[in-house]
Structures are given as C-alpha cells and as structure tokens.
Protein backbone atom coordinates (compact mmCIF):
# COMPACT_ATOMS: atom_id res chain seq x y z
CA UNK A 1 0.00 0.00 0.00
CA UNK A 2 1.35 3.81 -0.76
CA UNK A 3 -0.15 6.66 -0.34
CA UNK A 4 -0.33 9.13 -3.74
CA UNK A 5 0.63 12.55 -4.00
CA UNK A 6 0.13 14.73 -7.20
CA UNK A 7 2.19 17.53 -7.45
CA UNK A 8 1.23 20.29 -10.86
CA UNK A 9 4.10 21.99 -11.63
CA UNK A 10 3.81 25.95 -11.66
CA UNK A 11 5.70 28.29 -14.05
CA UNK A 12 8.30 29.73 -11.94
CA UNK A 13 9.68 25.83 -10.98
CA UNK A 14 9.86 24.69 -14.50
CA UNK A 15 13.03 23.81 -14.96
CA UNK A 16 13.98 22.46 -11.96
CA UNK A 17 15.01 18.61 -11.73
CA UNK A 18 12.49 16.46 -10.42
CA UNK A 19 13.78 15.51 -7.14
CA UNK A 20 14.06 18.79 -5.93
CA UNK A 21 10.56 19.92 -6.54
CA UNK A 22 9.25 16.90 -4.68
CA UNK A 23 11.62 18.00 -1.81
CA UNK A 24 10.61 21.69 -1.95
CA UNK A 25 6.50 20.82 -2.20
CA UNK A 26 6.99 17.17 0.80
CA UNK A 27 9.39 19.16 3.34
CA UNK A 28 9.26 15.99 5.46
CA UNK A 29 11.06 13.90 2.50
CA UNK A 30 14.92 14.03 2.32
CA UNK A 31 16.13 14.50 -1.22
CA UNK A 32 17.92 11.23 -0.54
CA UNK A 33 14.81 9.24 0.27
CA UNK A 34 13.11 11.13 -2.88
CA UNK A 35 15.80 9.63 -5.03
CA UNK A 36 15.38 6.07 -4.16
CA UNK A 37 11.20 6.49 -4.19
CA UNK A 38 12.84 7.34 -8.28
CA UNK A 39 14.73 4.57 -8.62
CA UNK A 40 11.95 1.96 -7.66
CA UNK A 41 9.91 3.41 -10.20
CA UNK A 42 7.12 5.53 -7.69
CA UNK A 43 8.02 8.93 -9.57
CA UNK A 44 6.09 9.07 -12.59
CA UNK A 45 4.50 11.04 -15.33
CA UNK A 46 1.60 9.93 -17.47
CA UNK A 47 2.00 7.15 -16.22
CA UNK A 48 5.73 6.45 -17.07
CA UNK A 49 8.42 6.51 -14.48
CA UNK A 50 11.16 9.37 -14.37
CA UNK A 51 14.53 9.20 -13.78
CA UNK A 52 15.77 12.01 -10.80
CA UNK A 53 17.58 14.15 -13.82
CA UNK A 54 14.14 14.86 -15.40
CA UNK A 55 13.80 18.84 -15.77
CA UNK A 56 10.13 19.66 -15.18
CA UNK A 57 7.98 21.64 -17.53
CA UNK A 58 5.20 23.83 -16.81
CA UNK A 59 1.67 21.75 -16.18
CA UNK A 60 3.84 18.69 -15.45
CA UNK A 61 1.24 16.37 -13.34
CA UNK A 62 3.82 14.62 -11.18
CA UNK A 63 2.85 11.32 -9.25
CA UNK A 64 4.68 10.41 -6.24
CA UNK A 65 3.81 7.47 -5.04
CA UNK A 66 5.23 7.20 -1.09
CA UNK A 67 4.78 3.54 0.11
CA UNK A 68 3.43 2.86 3.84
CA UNK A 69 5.80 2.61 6.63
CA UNK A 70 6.30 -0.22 7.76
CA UNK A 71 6.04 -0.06 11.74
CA UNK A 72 6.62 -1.59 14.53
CA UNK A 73 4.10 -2.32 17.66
CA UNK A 74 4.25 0.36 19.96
CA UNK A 75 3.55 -0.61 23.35
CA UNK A 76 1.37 1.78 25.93
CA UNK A 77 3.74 3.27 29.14
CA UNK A 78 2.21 4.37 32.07
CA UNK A 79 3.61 7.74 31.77
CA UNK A 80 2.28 10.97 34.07
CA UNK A 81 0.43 13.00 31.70
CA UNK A 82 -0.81 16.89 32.43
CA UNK A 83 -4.19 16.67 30.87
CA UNK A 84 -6.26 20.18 31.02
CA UNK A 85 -9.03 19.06 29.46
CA UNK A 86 -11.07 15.87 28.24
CA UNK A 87 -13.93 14.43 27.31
CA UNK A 88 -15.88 11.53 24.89
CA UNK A 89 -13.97 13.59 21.68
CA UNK A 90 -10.90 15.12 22.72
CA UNK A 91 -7.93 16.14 25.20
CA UNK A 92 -5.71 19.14 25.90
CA UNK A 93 -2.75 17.89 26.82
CA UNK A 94 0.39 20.31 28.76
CA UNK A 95 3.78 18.65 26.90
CA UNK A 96 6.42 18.96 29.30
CA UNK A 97 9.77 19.92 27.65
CA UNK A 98 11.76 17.00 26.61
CA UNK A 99 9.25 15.09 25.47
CA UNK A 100 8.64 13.67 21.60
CA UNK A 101 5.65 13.75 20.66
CA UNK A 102 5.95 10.88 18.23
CA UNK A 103 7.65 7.87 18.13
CA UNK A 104 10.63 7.97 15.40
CA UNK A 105 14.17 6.87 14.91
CA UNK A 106 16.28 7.05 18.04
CA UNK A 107 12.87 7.75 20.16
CA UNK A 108 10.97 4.77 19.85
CA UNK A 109 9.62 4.91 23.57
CA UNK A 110 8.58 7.52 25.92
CA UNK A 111 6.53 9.49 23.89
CA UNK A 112 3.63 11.27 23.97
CA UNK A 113 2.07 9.18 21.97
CA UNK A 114 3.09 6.35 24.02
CA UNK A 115 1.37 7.67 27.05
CA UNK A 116 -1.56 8.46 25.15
CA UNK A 117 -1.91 4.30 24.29
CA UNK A 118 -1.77 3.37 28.35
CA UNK A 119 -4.15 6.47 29.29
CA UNK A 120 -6.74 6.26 26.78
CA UNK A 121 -6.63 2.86 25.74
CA UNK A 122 -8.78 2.18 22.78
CA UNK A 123 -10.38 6.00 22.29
CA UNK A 124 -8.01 7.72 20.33
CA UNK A 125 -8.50 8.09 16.21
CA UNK A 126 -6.46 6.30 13.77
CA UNK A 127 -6.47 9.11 10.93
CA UNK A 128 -2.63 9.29 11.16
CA UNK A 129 -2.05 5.79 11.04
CA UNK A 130 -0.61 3.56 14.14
CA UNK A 131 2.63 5.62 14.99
CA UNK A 132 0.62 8.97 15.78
CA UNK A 133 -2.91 7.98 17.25
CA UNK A 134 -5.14 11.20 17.56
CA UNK A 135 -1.89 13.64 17.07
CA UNK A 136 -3.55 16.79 15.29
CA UNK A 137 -0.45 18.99 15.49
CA UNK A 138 3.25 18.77 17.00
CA UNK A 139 5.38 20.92 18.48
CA UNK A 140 8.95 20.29 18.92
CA UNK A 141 10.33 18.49 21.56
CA UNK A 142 12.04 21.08 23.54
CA UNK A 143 8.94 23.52 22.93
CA UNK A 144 6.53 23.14 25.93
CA UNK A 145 2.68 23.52 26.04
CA UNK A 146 -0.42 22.91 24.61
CA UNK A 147 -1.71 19.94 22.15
CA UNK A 148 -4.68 19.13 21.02
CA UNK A 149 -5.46 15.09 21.03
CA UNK A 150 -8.44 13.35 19.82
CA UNK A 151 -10.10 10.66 20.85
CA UNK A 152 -12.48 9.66 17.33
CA UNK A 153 -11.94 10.17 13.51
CA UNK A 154 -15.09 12.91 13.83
CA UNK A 155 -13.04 15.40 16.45
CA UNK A 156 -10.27 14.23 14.39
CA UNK A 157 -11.66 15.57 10.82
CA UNK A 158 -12.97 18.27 12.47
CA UNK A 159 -10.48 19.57 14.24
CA UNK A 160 -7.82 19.50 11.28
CA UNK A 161 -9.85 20.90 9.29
CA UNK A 162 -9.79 24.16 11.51
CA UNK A 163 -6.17 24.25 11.64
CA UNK A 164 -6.20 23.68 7.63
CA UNK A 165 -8.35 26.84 7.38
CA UNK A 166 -6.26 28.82 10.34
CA UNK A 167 -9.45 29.31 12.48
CA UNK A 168 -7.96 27.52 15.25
CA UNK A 169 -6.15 29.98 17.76
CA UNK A 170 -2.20 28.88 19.14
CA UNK A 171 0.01 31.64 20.83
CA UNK A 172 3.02 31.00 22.08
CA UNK A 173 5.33 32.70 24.69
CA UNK A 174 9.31 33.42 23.12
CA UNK A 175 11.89 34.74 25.54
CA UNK A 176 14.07 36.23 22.75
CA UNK A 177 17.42 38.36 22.29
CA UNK A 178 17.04 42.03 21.59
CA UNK A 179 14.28 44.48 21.35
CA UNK A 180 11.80 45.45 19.41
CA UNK A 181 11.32 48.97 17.96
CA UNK A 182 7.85 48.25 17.69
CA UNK A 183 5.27 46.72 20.61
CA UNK A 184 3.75 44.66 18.15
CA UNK A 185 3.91 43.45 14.35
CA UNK A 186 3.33 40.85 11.82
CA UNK A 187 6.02 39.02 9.93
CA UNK A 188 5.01 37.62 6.83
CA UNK A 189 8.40 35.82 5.50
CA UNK A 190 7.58 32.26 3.31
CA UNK A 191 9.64 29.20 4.78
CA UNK A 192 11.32 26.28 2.98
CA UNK A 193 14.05 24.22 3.71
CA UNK A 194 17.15 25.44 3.97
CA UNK A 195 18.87 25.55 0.83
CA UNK A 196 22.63 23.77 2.29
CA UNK A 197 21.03 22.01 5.31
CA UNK A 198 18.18 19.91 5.11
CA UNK A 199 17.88 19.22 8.37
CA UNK A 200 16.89 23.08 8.67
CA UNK A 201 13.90 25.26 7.87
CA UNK A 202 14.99 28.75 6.72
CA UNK A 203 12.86 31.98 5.05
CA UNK A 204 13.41 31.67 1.35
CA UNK A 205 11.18 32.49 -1.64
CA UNK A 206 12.68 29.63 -3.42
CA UNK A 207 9.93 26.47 -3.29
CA UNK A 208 8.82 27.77 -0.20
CA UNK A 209 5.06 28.27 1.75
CA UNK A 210 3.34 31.25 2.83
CA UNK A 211 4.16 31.69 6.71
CA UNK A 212 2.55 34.40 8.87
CA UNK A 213 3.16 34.87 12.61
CA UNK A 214 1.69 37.79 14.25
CA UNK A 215 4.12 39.07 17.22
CA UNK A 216 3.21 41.40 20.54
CA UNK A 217 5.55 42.55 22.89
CA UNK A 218 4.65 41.60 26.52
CA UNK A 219 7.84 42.42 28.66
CA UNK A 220 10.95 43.93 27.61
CA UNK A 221 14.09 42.50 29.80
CA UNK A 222 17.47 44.67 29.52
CA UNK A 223 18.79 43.24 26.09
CA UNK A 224 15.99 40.53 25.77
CA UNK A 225 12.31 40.34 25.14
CA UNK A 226 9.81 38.21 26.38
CA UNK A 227 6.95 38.34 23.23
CA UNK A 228 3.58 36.35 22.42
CA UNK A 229 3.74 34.58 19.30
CA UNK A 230 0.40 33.80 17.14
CA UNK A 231 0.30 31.27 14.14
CA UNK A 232 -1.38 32.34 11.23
CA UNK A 233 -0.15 28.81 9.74
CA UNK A 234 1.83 26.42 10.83
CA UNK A 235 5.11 25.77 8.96
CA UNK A 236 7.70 23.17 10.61
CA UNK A 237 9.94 25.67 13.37
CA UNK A 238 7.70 28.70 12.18
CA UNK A 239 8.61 30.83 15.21
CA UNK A 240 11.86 29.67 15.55
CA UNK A 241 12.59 30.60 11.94
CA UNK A 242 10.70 34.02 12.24
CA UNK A 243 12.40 35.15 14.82
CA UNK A 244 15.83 34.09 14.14
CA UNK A 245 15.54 35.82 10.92
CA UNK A 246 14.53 39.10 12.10
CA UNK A 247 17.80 38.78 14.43
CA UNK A 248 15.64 37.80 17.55
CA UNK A 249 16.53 34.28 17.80
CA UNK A 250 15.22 32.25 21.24
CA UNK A 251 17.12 32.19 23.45
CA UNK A 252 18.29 28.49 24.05
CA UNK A 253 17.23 27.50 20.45
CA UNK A 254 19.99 24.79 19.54
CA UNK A 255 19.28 24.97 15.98
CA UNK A 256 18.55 29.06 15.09
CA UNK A 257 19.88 30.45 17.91
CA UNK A 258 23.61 31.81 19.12
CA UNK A 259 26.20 31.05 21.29
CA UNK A 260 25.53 33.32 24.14
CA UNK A 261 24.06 33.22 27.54
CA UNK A 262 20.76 30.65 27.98
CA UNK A 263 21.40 30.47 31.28
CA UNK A 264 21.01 26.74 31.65
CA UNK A 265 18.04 26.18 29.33
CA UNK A 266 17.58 22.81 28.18
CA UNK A 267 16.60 23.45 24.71
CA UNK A 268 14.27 26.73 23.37
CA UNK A 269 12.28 28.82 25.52
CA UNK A 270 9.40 28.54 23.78
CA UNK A 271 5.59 27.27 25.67
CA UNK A 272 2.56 26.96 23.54
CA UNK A 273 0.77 28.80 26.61
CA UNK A 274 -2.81 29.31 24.82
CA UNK A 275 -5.32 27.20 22.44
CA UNK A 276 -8.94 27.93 21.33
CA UNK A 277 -11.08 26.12 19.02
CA UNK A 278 -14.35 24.96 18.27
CA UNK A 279 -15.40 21.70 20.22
CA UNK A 280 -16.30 19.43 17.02
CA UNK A 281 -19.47 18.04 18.44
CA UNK A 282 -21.01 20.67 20.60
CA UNK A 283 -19.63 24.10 18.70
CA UNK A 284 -19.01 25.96 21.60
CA UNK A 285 -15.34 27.78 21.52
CA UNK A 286 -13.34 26.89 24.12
CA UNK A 287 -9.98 28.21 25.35
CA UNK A 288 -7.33 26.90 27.07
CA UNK A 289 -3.75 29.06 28.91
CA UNK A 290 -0.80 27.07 30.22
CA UNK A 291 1.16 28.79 32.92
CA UNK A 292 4.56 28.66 32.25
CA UNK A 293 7.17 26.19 33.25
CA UNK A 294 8.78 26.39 36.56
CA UNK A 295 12.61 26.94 35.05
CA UNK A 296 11.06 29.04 32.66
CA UNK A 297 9.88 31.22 35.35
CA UNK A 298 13.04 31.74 37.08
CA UNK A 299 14.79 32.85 34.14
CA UNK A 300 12.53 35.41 33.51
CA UNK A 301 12.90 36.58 37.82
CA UNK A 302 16.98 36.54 37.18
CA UNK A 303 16.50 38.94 34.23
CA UNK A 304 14.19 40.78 36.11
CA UNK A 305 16.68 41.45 38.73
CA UNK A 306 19.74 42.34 36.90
C-alpha cells in the first residue's frame, strides 16, 4: 500500500530537476529518500516513471507514489500525563519539555504518543495511522505547552480541518534576544528548507510556503524580550525561523539560535501557553492558557533582577 501525491508543476519551478521539486513541495522527504522512491519506479509522469535528472515543464502532473511505513508495535507506558481538558472527543494535553511527541528513529519509547496508548486505551483516532494515534499537530520536543489530542476520527476531521483553514487559535510565549522597535507586528516571510542544510527550515522564496506569525511585545528585559507569538499557519519551526531571521533568535534554540548566555536552558524557551477552538461536536469555543514552566519562570525573575 502507498499513499499518492500529485504535485502540478507551476511556471516559476519549471526547470527544476524532479527531485528537488518533490523536496521543496513534501518538506518531510529528504532528497535522498526522494531519489530512491525514483529509482523503484514511484516517480512518474503519465504514467511512465522518471529518472531524478528529469527537468520539469510547466503543467507537469507529477505522481509520487510514497509507500506505507512499515512499523513496529508500539507498546502503551504508564507515563504521568498533564491533561487540562477531556472528554468523549478530545484532550488538551500540557507537553512537558523533553518530550517527543511521536515515536521515530532514536525515540521509539517515551513518547507522547506512548502515554496516550496506556491512558486512553482504545479511544483515540487512527487518521494518522498507528505511529501517531489522535496527534492533530506537533510541536517540537524542547517547545513546551499545549496539544490538542483526539479521541475519534469525527473530532479528528474536524479539528484539522480548523487548523487547515487557520481558524484555530495557538500563541506562544518566546523569551528572545534584543528588542523590538515596535510593541507589536506581523512578519510575513515564506519558509522552505534550507537551501545547504536539510535538516533546517529557513525563510526563502525559493519552493517555499506562505508563513505568517503575528508578534506582541509583553515584557521587555534589559537586552531581551519576552513576546507572544500567534500562528497564522503552521510551517515546521515557524517561530523559531521568524524570529531568528529578524535577528531575535530564542534564546536556548539549539538549531537558530547563538552562542551566548541561555542560562542553563535545556533546549528553546518557547511554551505553547494558549489554544482555542471549536469543540467538534457541541460548537461551543473553548480556550485553554498554560502557565509557564517552573525553570522558565526563574529565568525570567533573574532577568528581572539584573
């Protein structure tokens, strides 16, 4: 079984060799692991497979065909989970930081969605397929906060389809170098991957996708910032990106940030403190804050007493 993806080529990527306008339109595909999809014939057009050197041409309707994964069992762990909300449809679930929210190479236990299998047992949706059970959105593993989980394929549907149409609220709180000239501001910079490493997201405009993240200053701290971030959309390392780009990287970002203080962060100081939707069966909005982490807190009281 494989899963089918058509891809129309647009005028401004004609030209471009096949392989890397799969890569630029799947983001979560190596070039690598485009290559060999290629070379077992799952790349085709009008039915005929291409080789990776094929230069595409405008109106090009390019089938990728991406076979199944082929996984193993994961097993439920009985692991402490910060649930804010639940009922028959859905959970709100506080990620601690740390924590993967999927199972994947190198983290094949401990998850989230581990602990998800031992605490809800049977009720959680299988859009996504066994290795992400009711996962609607992630958020990086050293980001903190809010997800949304659910519990049947209706809440499931539902729900996605609000974040598809960015009517579903997420803000985020970003302790972040620097300040801001203005108290609030939205940056509307496209991101793609990064055109040397492709293990990084950067702003481009080349094969890139519309990213907007609206930005408010709530505290300004000597030469740092402490600033709510809103998604518009929700590109892979959005804020990250955003910020770093406009010279504001967070502070203990691994990836985007710099080699300065982070005064013993773990990873990026970055909590997905606030969610609001519509509940899929009932159509009341609901809203949801997350305080913010303990160590997160004293970082901010030590920069509040310098």
């Amino acid at each position: 079984m494989y899963e089918e993806q058509i891809l129309t080529v647009e005028e401004h990527e004609a030209g471009l060799r096949v392989d890397k306008l799969i890569c630029s339109r799947l983001v979560d595909y190596t070039r690598s692991h485009v290559q060999k999809l290629a070379e077992s014939g799952m790349v085709l057009l009008q039915n005929e497979p291409l080789k990776v050197s094929y230069k595409v041409k405008t109106g090009d309707a390019i089938l990728v065909r991406i076979p199944e994964l082929k996984e193993t069992e994961i097993l439920p762990e009985e692991i402490p989970l910060s649930v804010v909300y639940e009922d028959a449809d859905m959970l709100v679930v506080n990620k601690a930081q740390g924590m993967v929210v999927h199972p994947a190479a190198g983290n094949e236990s401990g998850t989230l969605v581990n602990a998800l299998l031992a605490y809800c047992k049977d009720s959680l949706s299988g859009i996504n397929g066994e290795k992400r059970p009711g996962i609607l959105h992630r958020i990086d593993k050293d980001t903190s906060g809010l997800l949304l989980v659910a519990k049947n394929d209706m809440a499931h549907l539902n729900l996605a389809a609000q974040i598809k149409e960015h009517s579903l609220t997420r803000a985020y709180k970003a302790l972040v170098y620097g300040g801001f000239p203005k108290e609030e501001g939205e940056i509307r910079l496209p991101i793609g991957r990064h055109p040397v490493d492709r293990k990084k997201m950067a702003v481009t405009y080349h094969h890139s996708r519309e990213a907007i993240t609206r930005y408010r200053v709530l505290e300004r701290l000597g030469s740092y910032s402490l600033v709510e971030c809103v998604l518009k959309t929700g590109r892979t390392h959005q804020i990250r990106v955003h910020m770093s780009h406009l010279g504001h990287p967070i502070v203990g970002d691994p990836v985007y940030g710099v080699r300065k203080e982070n005064f013993g962060a773990k990873g990026q100081l970055l909590h997905a403190y606030k969610v609001g939707f519509i509940h899929p069966r009932t159509g009341e909005y609901l809203e949801f804050e997350s305080p913010l982490p303990d160590y997160y807190e004293k970082i901010l009281k030590k920069l509040r007493n310098l």
